[in-house]
N, C-alpha and C. Protein backbone atom coordinates (compact mmCIF):
# COMPACT_ATOMS: atom_id res chain seq x y z
N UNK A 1 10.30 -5.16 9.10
CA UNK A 1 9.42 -5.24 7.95
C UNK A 1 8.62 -3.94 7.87
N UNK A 2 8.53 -3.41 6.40
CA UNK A 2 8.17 -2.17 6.69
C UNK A 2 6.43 -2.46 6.97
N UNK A 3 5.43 -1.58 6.73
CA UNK A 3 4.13 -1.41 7.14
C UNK A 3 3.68 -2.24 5.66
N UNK A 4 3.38 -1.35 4.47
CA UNK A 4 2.88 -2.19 3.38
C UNK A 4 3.29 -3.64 3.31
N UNK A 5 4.51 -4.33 3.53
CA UNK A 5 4.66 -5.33 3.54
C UNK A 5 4.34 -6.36 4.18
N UNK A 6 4.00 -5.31 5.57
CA UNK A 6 3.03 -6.71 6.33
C UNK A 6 1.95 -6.77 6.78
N UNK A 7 1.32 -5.63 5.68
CA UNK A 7 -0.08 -5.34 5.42
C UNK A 7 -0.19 -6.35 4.04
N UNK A 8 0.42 -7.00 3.18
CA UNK A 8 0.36 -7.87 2.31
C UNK A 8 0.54 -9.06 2.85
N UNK A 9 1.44 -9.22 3.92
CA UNK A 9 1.35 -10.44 4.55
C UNK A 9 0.21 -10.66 5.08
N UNK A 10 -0.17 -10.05 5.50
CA UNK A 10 -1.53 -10.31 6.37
C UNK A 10 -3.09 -10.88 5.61
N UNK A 11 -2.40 -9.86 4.29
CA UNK A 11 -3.50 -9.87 2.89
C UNK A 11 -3.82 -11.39 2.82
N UNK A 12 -1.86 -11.88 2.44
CA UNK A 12 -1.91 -13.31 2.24
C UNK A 12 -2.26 -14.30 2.60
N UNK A 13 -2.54 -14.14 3.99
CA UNK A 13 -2.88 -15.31 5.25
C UNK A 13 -4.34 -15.33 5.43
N UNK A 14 -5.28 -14.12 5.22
CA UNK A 14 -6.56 -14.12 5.07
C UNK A 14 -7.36 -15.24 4.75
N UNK A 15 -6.79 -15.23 3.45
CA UNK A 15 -7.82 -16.42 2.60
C UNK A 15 -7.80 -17.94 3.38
N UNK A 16 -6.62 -17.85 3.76
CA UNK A 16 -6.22 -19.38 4.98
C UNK A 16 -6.99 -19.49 5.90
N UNK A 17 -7.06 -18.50 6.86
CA UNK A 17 -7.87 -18.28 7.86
C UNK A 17 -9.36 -18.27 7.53
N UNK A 18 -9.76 -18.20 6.39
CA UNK A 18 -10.77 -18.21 6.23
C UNK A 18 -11.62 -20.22 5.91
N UNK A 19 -10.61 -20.27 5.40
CA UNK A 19 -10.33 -22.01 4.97
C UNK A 19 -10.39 -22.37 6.65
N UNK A 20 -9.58 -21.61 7.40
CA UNK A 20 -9.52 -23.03 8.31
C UNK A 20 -10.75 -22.67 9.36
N UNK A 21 -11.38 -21.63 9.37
CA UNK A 21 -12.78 -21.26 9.97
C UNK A 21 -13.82 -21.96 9.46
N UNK A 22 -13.84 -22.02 8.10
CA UNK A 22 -14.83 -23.44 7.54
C UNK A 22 -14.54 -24.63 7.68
N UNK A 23 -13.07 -25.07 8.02
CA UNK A 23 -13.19 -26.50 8.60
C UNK A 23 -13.45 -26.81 9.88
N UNK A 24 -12.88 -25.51 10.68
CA UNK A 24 -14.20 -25.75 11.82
C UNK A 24 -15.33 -25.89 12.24
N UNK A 25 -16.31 -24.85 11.11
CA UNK A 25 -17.35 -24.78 11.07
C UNK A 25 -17.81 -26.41 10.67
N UNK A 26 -17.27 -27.22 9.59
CA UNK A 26 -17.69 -28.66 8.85
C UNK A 26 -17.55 -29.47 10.15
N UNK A 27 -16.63 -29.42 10.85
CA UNK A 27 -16.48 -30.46 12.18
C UNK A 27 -17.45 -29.57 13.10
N UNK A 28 -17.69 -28.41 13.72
CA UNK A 28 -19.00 -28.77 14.17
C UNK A 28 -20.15 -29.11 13.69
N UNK A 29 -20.14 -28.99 12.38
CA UNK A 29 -21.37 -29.50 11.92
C UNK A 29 -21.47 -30.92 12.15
N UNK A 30 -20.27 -31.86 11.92
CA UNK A 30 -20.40 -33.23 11.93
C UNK A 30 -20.51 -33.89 12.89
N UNK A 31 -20.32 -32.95 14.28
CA UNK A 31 -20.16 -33.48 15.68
C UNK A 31 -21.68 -33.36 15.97
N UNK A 32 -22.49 -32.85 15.23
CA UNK A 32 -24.32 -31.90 15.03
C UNK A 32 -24.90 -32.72 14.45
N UNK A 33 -24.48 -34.34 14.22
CA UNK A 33 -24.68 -34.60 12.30
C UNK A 33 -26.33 -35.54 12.65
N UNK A 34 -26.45 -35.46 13.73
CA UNK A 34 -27.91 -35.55 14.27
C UNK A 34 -29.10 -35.08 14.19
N UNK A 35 -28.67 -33.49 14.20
CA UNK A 35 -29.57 -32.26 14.13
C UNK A 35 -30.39 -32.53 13.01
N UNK A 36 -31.63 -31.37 13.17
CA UNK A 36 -32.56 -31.35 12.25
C UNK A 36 -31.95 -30.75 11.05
N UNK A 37 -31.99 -30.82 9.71
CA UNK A 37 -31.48 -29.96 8.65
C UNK A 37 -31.93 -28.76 8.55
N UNK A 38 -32.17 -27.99 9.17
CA UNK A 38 -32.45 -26.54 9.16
C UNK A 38 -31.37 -25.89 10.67
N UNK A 39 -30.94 -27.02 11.35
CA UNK A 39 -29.83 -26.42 12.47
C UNK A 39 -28.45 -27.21 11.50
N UNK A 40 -28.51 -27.85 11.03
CA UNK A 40 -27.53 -28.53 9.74
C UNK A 40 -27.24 -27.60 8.62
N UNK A 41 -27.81 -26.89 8.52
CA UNK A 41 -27.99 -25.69 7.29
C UNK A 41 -27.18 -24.91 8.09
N UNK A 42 -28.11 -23.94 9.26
CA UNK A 42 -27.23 -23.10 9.61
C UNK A 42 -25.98 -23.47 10.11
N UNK A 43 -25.66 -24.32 10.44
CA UNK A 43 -24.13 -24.90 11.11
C UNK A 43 -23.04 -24.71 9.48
N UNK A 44 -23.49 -25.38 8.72
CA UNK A 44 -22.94 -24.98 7.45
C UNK A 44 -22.77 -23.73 6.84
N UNK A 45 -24.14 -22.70 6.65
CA UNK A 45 -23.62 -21.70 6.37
C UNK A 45 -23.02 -20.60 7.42
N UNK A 46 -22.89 -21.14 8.43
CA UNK A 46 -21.74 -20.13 9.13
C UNK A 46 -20.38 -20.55 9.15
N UNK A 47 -19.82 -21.72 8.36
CA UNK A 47 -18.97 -22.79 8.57
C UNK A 47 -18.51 -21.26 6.94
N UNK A 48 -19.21 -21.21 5.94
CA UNK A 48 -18.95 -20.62 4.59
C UNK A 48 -19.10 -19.19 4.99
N UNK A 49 -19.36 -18.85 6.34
CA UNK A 49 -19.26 -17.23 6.47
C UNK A 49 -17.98 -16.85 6.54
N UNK A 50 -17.10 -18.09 7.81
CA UNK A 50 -15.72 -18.10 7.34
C UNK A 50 -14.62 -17.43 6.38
N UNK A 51 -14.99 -18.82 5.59
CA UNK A 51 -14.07 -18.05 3.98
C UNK A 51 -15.06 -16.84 3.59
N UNK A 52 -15.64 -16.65 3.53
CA UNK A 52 -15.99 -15.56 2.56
C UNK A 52 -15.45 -14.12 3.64
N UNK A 53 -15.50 -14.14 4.58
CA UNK A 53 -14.75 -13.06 5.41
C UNK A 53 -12.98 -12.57 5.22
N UNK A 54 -12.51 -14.43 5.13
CA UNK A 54 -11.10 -14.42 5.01
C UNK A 54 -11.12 -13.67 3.75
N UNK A 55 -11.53 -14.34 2.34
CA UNK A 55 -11.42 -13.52 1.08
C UNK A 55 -11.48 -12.19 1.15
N UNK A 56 -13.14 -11.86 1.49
CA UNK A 56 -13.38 -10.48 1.70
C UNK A 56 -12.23 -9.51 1.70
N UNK A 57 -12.02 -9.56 3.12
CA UNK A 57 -10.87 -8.95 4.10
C UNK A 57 -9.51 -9.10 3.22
N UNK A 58 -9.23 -10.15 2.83
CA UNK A 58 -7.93 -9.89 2.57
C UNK A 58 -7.75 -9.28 0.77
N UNK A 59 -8.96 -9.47 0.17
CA UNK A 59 -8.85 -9.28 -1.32
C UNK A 59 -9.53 -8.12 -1.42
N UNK A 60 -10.75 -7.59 -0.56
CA UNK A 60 -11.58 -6.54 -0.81
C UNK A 60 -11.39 -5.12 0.04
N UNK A 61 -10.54 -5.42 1.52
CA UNK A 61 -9.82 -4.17 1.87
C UNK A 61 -8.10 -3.99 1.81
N UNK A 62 -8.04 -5.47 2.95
CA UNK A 62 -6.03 -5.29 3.07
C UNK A 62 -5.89 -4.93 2.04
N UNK A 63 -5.27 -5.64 1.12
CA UNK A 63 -4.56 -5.96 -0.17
C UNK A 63 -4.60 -4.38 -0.80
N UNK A 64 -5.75 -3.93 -1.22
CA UNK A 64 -5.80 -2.79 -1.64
C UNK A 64 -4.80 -1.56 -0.75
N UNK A 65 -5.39 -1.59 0.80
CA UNK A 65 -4.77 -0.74 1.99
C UNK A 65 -3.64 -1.07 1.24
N UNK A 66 -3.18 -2.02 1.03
CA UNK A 66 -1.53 -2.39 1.83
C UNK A 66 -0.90 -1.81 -0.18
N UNK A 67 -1.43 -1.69 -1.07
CA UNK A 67 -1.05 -1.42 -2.05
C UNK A 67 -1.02 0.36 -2.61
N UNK A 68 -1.83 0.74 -1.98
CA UNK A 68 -1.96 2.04 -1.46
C UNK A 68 -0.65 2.83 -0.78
N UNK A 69 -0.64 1.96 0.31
CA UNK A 69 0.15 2.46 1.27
C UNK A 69 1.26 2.22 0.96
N UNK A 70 1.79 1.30 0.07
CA UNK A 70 2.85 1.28 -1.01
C UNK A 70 3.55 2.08 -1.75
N UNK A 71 2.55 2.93 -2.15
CA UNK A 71 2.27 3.72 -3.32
C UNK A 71 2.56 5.46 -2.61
N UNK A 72 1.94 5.15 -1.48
CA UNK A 72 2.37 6.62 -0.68
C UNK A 72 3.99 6.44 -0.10
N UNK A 73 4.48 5.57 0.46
CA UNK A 73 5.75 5.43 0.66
C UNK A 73 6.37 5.46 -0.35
N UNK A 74 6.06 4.90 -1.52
CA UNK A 74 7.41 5.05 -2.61
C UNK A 74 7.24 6.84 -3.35
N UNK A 75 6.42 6.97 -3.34
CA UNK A 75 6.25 8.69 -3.17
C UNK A 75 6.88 9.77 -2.23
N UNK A 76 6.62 9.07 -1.37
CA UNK A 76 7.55 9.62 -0.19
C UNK A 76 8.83 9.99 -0.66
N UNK A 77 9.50 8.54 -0.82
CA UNK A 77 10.84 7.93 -1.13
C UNK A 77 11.49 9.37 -2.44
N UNK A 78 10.51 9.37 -3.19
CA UNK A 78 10.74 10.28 -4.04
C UNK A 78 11.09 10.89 -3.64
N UNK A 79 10.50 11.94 -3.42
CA UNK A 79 10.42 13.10 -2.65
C UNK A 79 11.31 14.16 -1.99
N UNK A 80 12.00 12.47 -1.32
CA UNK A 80 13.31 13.01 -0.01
C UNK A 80 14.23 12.80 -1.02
N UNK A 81 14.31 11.55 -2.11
CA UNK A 81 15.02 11.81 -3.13
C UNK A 81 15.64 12.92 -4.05
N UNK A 82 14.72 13.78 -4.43
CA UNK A 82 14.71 15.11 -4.87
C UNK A 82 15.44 16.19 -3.90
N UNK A 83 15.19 16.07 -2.77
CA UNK A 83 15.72 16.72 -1.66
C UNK A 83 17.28 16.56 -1.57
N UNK A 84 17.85 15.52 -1.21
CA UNK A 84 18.84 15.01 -1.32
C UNK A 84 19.73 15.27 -2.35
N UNK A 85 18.78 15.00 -3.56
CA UNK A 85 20.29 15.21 -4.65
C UNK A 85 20.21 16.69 -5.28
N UNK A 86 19.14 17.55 -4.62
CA UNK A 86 19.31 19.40 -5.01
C UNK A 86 20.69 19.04 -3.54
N UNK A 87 20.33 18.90 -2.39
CA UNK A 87 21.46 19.52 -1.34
C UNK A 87 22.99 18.78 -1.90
N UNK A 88 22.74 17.81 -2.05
CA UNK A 88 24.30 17.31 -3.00
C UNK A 88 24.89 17.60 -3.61
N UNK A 89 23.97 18.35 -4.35
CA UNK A 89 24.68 18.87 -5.82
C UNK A 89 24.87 20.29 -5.48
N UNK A 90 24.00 21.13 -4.72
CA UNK A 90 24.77 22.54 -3.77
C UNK A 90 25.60 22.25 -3.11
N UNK A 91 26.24 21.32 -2.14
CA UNK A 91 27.48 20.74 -1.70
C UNK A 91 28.56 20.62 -2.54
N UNK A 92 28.28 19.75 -3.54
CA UNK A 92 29.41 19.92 -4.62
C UNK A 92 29.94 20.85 -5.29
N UNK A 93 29.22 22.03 -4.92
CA UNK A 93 29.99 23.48 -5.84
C UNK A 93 28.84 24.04 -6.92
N UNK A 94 28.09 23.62 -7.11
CA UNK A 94 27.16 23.66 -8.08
C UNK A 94 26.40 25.06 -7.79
N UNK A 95 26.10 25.96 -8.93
CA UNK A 95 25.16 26.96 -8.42
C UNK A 95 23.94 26.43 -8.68
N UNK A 96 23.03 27.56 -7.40
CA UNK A 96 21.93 27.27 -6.82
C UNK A 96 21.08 26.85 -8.34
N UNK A 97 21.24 27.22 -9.53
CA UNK A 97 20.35 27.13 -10.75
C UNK A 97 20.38 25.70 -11.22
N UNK A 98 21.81 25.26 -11.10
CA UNK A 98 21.96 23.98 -11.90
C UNK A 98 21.76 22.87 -10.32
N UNK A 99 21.62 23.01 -9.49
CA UNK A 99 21.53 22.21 -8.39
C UNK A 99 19.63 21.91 -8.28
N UNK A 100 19.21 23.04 -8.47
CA UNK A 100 17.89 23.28 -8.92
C UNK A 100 17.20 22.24 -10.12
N UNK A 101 17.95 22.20 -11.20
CA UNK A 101 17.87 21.46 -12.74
C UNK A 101 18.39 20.06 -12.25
N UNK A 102 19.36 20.12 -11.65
CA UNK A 102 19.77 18.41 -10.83
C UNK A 102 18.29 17.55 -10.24
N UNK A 103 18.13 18.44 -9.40
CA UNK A 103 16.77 17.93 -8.56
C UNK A 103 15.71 17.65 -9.48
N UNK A 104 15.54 18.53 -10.67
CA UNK A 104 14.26 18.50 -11.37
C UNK A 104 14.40 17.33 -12.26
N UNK A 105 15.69 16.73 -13.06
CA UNK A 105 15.49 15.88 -13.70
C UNK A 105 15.48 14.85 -12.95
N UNK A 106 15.49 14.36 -11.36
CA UNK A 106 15.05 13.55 -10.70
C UNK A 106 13.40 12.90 -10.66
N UNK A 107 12.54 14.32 -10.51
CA UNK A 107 11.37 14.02 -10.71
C UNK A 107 10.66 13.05 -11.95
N UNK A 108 10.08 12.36 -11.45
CA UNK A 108 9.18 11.48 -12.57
C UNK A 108 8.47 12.10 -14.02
N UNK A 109 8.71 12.07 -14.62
CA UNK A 109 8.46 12.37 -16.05
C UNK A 109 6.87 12.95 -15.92
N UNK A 110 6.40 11.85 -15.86
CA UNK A 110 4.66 12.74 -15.83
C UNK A 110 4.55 13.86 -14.73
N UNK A 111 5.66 14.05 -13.81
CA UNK A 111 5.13 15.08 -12.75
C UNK A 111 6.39 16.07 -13.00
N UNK A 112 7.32 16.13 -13.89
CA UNK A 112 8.58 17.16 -14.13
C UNK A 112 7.97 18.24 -14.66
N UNK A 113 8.11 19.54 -14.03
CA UNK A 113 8.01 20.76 -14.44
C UNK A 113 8.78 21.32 -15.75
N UNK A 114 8.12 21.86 -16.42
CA UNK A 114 9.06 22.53 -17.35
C UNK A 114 10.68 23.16 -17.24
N UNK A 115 11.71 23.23 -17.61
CA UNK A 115 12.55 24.35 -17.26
C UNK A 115 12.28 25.69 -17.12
N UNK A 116 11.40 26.29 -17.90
CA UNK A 116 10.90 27.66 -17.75
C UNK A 116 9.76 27.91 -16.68
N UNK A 117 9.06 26.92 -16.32
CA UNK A 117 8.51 27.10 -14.75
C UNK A 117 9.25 27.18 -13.42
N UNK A 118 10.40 25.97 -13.59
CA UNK A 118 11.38 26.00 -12.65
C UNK A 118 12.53 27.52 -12.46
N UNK A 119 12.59 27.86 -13.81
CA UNK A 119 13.13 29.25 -14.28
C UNK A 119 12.25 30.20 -13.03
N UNK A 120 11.15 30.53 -13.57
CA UNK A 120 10.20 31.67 -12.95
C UNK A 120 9.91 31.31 -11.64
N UNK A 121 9.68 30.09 -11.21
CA UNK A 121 10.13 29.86 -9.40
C UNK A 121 11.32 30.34 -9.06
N UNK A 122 12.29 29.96 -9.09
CA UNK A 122 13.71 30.32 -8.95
C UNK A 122 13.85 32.03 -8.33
N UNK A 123 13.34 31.94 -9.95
CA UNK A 123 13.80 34.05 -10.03
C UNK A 123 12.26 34.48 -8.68
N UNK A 124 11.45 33.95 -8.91
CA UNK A 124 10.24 34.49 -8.00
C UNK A 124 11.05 34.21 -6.50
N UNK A 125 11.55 33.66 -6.15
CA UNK A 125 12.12 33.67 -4.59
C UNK A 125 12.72 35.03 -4.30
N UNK A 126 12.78 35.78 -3.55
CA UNK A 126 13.37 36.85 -2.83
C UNK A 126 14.19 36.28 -2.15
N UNK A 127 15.44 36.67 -2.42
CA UNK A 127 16.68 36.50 -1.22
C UNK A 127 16.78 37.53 -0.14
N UNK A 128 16.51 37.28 0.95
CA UNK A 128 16.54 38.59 1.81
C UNK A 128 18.16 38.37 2.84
């Protein structure tokens, strides 16, 4: 399982864990059910510190982390993508220009360079 994914799993199980920390908290309270209502109070609201931790945690950091970290891996993924299909397409016979233009129409639309930028990189390399 990769990392984001079981950084979402984990997201998921939060809120549970948080549920079942307040039903612990309700059964010690009821095993307490003697106590004065001000040790009855606090037995309860630490019974609701519970869930609100499970939520917290899993809706107010994981979830985010783990969607993030999503987001940098499939970037990644790109990336080596681009890599891959410039060396493929120089494998196949292709000159270095159009193997170059291969790779570029790989890139994602909002982040694709012009042809005439990719042009003036190209020519800007020194072959030594």
């Amino acid at each position: 399982m990769h990392l984001p994914h079981a950084l979402q799993s984990v997201s998921d199980a939060l809120p549970a864990l948080g549920i079942v920390a307040a039903v612990l908290g309700v059964i010690k309270t009821m095993a307490s059910i003697s106590k004065p209502p001000i040790v009855l109070g606090e037995m309860i609201a630490g019974a609701l510190v519970g869930t609100f931790l499970g939520i917290l945690l899993a809706y107010g950091i994981v979830a985010p982390v783990a969607g993030r970290l999503g987001g940098v891996v499939e970037e990644d993924a790109c990336y080596r993508e681009l890599i891959r299909s410039v060396i493929v397409a120089h494998l196949q016979g292709n000159a270095p220009q159009v193997s170059v233009e291969i790779g570029r129409k790989s890139i994602p639309s909002g982040l694709m360079p012009g042809f005439q930028e990719v042009e003036d990189a190209v020519n800007a390399v020194s072959v030594t």
